[in-house]
N, C-alpha and C. Protein backbone atom coordinates (compact mmCIF):
# COMPACT_ATOMS: atom_id res chain seq x y z
N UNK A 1 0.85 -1.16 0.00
CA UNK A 1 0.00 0.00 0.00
C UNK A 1 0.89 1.23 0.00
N UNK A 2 0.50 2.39 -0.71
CA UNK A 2 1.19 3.53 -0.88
C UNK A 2 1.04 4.52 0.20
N UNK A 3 1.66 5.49 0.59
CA UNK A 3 1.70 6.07 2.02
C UNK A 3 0.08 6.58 2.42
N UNK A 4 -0.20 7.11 0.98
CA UNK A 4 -0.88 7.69 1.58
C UNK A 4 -2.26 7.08 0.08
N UNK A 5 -3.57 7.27 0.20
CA UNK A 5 -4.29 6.80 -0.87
C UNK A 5 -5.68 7.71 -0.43
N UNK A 6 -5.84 8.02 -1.48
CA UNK A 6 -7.15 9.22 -1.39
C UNK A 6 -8.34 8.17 -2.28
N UNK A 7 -9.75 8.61 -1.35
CA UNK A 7 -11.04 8.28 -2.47
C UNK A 7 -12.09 9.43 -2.65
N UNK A 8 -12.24 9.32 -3.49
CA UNK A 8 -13.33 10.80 -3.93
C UNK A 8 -14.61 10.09 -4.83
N UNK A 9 -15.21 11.08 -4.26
CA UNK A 9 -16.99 10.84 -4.99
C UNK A 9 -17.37 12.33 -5.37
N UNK A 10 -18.03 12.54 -6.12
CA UNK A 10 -18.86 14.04 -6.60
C UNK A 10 -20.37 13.51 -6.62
N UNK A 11 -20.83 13.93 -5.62
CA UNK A 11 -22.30 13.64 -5.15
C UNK A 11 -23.40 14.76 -4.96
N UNK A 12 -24.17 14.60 -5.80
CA UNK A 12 -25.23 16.09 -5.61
C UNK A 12 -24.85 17.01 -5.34
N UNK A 13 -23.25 17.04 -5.96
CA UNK A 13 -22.97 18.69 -6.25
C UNK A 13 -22.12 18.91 -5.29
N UNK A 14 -21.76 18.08 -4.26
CA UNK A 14 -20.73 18.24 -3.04
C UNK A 14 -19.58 16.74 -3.51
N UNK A 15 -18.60 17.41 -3.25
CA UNK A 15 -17.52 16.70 -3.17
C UNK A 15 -17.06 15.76 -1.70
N UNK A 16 -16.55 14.93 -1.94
CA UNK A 16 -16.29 13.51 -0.62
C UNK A 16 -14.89 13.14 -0.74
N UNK A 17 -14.04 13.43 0.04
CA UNK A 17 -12.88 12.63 -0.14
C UNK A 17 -12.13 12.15 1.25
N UNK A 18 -11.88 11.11 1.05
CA UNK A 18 -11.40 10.38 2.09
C UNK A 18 -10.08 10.01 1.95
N UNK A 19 -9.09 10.57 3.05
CA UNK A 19 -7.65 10.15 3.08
C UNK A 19 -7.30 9.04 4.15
N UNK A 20 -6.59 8.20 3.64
CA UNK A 20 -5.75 7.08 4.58
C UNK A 20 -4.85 7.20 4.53
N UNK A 21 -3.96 7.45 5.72
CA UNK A 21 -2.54 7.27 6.24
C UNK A 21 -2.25 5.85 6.17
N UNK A 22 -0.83 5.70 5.87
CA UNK A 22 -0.41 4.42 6.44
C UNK A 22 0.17 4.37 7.55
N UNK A 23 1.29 4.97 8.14
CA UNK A 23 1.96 4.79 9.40
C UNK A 23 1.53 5.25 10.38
N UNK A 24 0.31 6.24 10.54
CA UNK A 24 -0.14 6.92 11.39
C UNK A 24 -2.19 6.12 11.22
N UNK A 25 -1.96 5.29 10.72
CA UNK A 25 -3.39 5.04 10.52
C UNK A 25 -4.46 5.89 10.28
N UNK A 26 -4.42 6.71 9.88
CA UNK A 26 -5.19 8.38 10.25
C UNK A 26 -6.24 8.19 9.06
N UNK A 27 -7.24 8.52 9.25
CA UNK A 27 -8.32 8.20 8.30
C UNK A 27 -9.01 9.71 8.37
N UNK A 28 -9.29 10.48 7.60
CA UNK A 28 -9.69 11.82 7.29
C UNK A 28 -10.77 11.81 6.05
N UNK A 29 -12.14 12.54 6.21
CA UNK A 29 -13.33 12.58 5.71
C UNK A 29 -13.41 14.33 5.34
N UNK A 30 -13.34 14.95 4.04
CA UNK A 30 -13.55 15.98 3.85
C UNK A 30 -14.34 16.49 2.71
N UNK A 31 -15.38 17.12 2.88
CA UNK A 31 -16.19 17.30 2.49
C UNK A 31 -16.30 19.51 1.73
N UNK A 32 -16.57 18.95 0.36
CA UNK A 32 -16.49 20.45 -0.21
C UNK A 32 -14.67 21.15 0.04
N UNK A 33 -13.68 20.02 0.65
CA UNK A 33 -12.56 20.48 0.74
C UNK A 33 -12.44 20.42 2.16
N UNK A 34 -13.31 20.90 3.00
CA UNK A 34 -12.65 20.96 4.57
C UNK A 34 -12.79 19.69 5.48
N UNK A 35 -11.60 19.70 5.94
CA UNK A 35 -12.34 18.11 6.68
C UNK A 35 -13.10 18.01 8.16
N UNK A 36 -14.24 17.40 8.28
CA UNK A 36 -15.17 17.17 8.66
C UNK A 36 -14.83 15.58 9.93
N UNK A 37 -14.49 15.45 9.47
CA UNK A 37 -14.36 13.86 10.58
C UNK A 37 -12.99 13.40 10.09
N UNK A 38 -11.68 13.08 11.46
CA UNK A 38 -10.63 12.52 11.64
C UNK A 38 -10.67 11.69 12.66
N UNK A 39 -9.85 10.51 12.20
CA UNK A 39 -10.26 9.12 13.37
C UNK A 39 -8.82 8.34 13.15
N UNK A 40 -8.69 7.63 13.39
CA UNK A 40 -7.96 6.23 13.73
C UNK A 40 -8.35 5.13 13.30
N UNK A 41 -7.53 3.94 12.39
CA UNK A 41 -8.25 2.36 12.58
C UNK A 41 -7.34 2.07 12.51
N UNK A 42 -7.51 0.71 13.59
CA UNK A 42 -5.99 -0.09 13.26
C UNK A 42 -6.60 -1.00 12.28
N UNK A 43 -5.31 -1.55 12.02
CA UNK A 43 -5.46 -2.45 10.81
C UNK A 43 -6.35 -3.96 10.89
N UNK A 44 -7.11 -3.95 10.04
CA UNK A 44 -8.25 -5.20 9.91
C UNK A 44 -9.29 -4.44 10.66
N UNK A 45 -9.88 -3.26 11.18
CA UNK A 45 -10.85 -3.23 11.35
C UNK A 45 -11.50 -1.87 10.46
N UNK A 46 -13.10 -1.40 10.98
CA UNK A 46 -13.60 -1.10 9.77
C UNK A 46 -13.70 0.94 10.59
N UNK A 47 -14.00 2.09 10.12
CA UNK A 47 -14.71 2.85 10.29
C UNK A 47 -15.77 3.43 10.11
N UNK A 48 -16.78 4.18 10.88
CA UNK A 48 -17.40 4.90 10.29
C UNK A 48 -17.38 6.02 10.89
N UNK A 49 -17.57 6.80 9.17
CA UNK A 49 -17.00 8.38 9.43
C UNK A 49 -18.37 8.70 9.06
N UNK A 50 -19.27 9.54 9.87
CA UNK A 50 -20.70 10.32 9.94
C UNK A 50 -20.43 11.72 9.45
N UNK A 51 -20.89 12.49 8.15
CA UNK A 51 -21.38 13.83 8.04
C UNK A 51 -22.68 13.92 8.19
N UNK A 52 -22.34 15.85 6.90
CA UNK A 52 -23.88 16.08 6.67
C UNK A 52 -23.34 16.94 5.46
N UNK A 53 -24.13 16.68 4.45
CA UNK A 53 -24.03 18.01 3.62
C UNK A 53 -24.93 19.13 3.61
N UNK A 54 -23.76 20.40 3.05
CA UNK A 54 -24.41 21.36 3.64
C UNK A 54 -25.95 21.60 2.63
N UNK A 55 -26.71 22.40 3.50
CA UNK A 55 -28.27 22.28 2.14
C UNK A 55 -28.86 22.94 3.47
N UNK A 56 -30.07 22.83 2.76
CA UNK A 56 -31.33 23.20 3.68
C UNK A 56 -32.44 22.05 3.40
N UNK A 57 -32.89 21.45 3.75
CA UNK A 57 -32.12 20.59 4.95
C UNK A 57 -30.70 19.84 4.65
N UNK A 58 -29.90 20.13 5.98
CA UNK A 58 -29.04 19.41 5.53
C UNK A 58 -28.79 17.83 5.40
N UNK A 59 -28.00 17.08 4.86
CA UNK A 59 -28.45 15.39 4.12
C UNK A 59 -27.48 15.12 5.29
N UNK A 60 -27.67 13.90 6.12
CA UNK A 60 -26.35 12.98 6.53
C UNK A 60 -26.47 11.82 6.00
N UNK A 61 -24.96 11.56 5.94
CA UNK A 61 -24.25 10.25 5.37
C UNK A 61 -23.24 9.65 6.25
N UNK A 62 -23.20 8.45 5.31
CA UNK A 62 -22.02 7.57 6.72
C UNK A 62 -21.13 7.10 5.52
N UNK A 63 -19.48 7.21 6.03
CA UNK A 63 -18.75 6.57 5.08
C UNK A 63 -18.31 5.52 6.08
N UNK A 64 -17.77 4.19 5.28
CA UNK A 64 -17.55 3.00 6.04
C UNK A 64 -15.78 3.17 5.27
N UNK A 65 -15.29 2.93 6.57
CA UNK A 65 -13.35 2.41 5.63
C UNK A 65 -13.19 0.93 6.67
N UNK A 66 -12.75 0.15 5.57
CA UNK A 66 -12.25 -1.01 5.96
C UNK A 66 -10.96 -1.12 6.05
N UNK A 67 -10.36 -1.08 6.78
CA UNK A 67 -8.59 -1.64 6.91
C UNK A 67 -8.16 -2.86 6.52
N UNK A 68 -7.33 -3.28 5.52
CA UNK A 68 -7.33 -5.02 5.84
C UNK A 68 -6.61 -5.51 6.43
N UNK A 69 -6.11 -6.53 7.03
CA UNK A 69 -5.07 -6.87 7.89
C UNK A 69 -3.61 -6.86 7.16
N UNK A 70 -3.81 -6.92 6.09
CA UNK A 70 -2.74 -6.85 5.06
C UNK A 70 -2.35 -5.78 4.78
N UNK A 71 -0.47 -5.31 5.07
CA UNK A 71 -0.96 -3.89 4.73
C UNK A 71 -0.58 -3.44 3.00
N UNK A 72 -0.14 -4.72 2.39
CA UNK A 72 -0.21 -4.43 1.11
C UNK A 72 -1.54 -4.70 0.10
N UNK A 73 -2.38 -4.82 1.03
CA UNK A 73 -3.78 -4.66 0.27
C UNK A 73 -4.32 -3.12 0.33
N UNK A 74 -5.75 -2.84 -0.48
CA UNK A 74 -5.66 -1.42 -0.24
C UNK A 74 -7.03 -1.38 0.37
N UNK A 75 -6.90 -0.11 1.06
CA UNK A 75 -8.63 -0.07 2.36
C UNK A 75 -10.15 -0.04 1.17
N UNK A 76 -11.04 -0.25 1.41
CA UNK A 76 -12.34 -0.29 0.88
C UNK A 76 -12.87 0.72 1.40
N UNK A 77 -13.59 1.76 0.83
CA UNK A 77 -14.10 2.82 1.29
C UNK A 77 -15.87 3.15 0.25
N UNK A 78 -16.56 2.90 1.43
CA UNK A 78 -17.77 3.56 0.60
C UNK A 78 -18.93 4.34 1.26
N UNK A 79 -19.80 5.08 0.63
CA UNK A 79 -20.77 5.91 1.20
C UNK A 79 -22.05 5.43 1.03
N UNK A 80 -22.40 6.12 2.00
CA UNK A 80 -24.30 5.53 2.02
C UNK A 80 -25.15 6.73 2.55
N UNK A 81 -25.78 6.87 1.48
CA UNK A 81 -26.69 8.14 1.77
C UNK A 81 -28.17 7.71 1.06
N UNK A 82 -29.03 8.28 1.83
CA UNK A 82 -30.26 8.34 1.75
C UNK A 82 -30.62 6.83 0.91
N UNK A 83 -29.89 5.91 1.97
CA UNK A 83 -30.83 4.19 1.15
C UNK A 83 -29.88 3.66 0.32
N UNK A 84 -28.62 4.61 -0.22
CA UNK A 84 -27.69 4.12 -1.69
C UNK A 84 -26.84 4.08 -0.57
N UNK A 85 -26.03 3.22 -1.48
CA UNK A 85 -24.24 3.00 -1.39
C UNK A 85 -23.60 2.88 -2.34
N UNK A 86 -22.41 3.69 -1.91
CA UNK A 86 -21.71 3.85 -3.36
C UNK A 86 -20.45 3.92 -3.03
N UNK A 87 -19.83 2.83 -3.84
CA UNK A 87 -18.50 2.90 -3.95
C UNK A 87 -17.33 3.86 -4.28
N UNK A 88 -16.60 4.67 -2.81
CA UNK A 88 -15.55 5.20 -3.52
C UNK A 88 -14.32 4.65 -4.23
N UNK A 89 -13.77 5.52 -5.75
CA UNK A 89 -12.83 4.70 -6.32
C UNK A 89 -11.60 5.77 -5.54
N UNK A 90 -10.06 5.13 -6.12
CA UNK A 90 -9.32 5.54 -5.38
C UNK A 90 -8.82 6.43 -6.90
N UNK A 91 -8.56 7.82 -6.14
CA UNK A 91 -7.65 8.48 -7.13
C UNK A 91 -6.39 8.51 -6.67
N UNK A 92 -5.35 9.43 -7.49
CA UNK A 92 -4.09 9.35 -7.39
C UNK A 92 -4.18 10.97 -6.77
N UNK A 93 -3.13 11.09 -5.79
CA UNK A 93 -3.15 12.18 -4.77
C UNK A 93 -2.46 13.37 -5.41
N UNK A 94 -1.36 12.98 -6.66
CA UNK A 94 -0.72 14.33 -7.27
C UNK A 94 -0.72 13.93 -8.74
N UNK A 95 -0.65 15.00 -9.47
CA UNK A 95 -0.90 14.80 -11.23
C UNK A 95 -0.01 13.55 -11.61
N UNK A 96 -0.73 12.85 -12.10
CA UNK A 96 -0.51 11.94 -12.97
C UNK A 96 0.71 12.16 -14.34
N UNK A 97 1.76 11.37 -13.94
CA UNK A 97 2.57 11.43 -14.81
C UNK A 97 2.88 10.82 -16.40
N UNK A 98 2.64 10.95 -17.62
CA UNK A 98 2.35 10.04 -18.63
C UNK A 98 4.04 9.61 -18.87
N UNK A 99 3.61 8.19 -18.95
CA UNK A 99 4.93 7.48 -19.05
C UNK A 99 5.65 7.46 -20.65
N UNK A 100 7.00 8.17 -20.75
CA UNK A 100 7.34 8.06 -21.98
C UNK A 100 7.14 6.82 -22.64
N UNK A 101 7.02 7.12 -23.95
CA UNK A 101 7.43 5.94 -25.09
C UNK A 101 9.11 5.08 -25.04
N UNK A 102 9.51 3.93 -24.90
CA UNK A 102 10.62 3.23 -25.17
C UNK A 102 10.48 2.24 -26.01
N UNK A 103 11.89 2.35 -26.70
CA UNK A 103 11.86 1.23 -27.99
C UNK A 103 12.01 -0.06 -27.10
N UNK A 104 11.11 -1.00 -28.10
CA UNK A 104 10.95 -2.20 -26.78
C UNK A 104 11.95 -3.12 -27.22
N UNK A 105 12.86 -4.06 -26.49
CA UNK A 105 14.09 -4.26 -26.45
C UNK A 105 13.83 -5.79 -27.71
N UNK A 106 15.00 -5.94 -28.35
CA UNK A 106 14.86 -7.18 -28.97
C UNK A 106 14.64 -8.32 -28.57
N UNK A 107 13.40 -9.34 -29.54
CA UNK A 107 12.62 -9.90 -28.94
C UNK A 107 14.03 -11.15 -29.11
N UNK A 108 14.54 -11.46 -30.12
CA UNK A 108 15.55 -12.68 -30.22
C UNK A 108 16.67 -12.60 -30.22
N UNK A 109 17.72 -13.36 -30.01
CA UNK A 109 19.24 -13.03 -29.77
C UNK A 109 19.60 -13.01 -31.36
N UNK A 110 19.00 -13.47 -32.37
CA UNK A 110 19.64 -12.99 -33.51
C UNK A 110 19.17 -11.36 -33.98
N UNK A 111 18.28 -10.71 -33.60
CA UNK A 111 18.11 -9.33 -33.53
C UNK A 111 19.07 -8.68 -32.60
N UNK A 112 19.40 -9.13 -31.48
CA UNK A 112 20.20 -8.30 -30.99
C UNK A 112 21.86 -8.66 -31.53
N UNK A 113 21.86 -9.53 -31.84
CA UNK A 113 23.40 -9.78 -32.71
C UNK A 113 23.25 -8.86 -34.03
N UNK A 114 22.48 -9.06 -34.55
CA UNK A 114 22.26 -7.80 -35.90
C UNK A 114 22.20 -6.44 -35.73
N UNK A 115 21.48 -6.44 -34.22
CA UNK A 115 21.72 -4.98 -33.97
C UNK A 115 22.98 -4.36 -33.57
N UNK A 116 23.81 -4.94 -33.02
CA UNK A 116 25.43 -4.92 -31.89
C UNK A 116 25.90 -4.89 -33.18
N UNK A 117 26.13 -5.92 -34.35
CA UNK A 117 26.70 -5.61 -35.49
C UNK A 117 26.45 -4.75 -36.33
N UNK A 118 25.43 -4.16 -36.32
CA UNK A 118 25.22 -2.70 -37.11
C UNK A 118 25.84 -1.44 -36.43
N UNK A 119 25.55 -1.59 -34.75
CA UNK A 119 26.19 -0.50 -34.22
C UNK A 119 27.71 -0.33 -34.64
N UNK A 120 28.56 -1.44 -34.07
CA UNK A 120 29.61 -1.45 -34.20
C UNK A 120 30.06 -1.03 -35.68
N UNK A 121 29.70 -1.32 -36.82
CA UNK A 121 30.05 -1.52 -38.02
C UNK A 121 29.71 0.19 -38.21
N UNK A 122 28.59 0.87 -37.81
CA UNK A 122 28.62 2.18 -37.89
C UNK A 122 29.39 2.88 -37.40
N UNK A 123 30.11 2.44 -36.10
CA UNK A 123 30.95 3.41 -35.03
C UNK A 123 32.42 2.96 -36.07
N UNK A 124 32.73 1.81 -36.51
CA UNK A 124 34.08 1.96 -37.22
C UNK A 124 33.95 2.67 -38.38
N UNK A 125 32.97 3.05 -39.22
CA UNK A 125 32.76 4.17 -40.16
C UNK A 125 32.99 5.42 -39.80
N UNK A 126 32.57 5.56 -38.73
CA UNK A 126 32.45 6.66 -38.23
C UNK A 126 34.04 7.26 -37.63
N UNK A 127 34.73 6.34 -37.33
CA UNK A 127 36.00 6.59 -37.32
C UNK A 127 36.86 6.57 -38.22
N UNK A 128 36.49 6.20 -39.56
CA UNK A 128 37.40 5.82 -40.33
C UNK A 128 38.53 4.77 -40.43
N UNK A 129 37.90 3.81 -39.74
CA UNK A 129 38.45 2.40 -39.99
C UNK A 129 37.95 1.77 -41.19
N UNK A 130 38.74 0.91 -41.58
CA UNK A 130 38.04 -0.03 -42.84
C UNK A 130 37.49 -1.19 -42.85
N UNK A 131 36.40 -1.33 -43.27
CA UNK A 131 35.35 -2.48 -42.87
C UNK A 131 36.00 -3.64 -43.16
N UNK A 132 35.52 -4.60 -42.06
CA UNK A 132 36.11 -5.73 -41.66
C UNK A 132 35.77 -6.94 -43.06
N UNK A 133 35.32 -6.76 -44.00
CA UNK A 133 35.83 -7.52 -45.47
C UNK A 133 36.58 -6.77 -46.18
N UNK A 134 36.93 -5.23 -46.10
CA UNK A 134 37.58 -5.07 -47.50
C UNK A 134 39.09 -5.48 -47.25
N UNK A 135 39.78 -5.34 -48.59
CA UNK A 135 41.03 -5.88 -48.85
C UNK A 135 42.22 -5.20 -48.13
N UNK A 136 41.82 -4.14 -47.82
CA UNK A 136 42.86 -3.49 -46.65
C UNK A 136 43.01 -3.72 -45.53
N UNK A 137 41.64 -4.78 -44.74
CA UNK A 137 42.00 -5.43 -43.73
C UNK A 137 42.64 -6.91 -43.72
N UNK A 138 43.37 -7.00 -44.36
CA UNK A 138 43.93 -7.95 -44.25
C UNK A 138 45.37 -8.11 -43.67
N UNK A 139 45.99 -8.81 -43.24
CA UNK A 139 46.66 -8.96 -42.06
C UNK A 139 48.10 -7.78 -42.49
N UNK A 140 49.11 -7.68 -42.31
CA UNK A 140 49.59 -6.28 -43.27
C UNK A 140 51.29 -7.09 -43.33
N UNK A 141 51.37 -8.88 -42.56
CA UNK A 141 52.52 -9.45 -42.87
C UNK A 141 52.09 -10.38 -43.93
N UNK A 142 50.96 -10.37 -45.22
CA UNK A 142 50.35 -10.70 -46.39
C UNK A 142 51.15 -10.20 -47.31
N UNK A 143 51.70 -10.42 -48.66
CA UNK A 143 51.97 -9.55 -49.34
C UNK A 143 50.72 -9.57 -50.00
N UNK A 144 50.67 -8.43 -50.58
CA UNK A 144 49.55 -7.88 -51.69
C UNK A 144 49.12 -8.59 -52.47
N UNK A 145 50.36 -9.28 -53.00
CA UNK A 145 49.64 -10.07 -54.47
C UNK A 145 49.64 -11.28 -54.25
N UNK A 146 49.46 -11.79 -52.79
CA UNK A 146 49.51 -13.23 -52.67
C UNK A 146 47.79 -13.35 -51.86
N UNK A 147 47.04 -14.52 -52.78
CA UNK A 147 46.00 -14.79 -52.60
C UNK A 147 45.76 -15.19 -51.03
N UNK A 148 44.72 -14.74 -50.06
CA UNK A 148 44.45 -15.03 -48.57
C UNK A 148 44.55 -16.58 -48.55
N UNK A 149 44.20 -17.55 -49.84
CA UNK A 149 44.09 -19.04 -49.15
C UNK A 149 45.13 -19.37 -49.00
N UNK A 150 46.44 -19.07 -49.84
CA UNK A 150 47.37 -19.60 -50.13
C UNK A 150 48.52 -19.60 -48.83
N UNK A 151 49.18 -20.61 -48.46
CA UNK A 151 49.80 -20.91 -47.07
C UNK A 151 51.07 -20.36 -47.43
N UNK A 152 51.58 -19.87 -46.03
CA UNK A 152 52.75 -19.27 -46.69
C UNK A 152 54.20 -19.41 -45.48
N UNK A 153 55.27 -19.74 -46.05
CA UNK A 153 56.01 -20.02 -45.67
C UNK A 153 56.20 -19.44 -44.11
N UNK A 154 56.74 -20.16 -43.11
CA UNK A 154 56.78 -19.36 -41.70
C UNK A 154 58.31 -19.83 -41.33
N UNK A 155 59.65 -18.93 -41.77
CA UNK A 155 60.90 -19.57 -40.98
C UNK A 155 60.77 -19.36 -39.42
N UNK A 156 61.47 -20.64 -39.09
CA UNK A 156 62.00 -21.23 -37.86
C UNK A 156 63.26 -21.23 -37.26
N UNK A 157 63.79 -21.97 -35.90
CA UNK A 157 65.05 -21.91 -35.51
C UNK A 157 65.26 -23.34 -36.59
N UNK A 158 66.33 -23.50 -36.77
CA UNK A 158 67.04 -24.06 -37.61
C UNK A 158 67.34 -25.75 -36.81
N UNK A 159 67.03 -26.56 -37.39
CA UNK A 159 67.36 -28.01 -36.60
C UNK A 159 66.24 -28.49 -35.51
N UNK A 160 64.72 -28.09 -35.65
CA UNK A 160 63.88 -28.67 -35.28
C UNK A 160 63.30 -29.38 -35.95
């Protein structure tokens, strides 16, 4: 559960929101913005938080918060007014952040071998190295005009 988790309702024109603490258990009922009822629950048991909205006459309601014994579950919170009940949902307490776009990573190891070999093969361009087939990479104790298959003599110490 996150520190803190807010639920809100917009009900006949008055606003409902209910805050839960986690470390302080603190359960807060505010109504049109000001809060109206602060309490306590320990964990696994339930509250009820009693208003009224304002009017002529004014309406009372009861919100119920459930704690669960779990504290990585999240509390149940709902209202009941005049015969209804209605479920508060939980919003998010500060603006919502939209999660960038990422290129999604290669699905097979021969994509990512094609990809590592394209990088690389670009970064030695990019330096001005010479790509790993042409004829200038070839070993530079080759002579020129002697074909790559062809084996070529290697002297030794003498009497092995």
């Amino acid at each position: 559960m996150a520190d803190r988790r807010r639920f809100h309702l917009d009900l006949d024109g008055h606003a409902v929101s209910v805050l839960c603490g986690r470390p302080s258990r603190a359960v807060e009922m505010l109504v049109d913005g000001k809060v109206v009822v602060a309490a306590r629950v320990r964990a696994g048991a339930a509250a009820v938080l009693r208003g009224e909205f304002p009017g002529d006459p004014p309406q009372p309601f009861a919100v119920y918060v459930v704690r669960p014994a779990d504290p990585d579950e999240a509390p149940l919170c709902t209202l009941d007014t005049g015969g209804m009940r209605y479920l508060m949902p939980v919003v998010p307490l500060g603006p919502v952040r939209p999660q960038r776009p990422h290129n999604p990573p290669s699905r097979t190891p021969d994509e990512m071998v094609r990809r590592w070999v394209d990088h690389h093969r670009e970064h030695r361009r990019e330096r001005g190295r010479a790509a790993p087939h042409s004829p200038a990479a070839s070993p530079p104790d080759t002579p020129p005009d002697t074909p790559p298959d062809t084996p070529q003599m290697v002297s030794g110490p003498k009497g092995r």
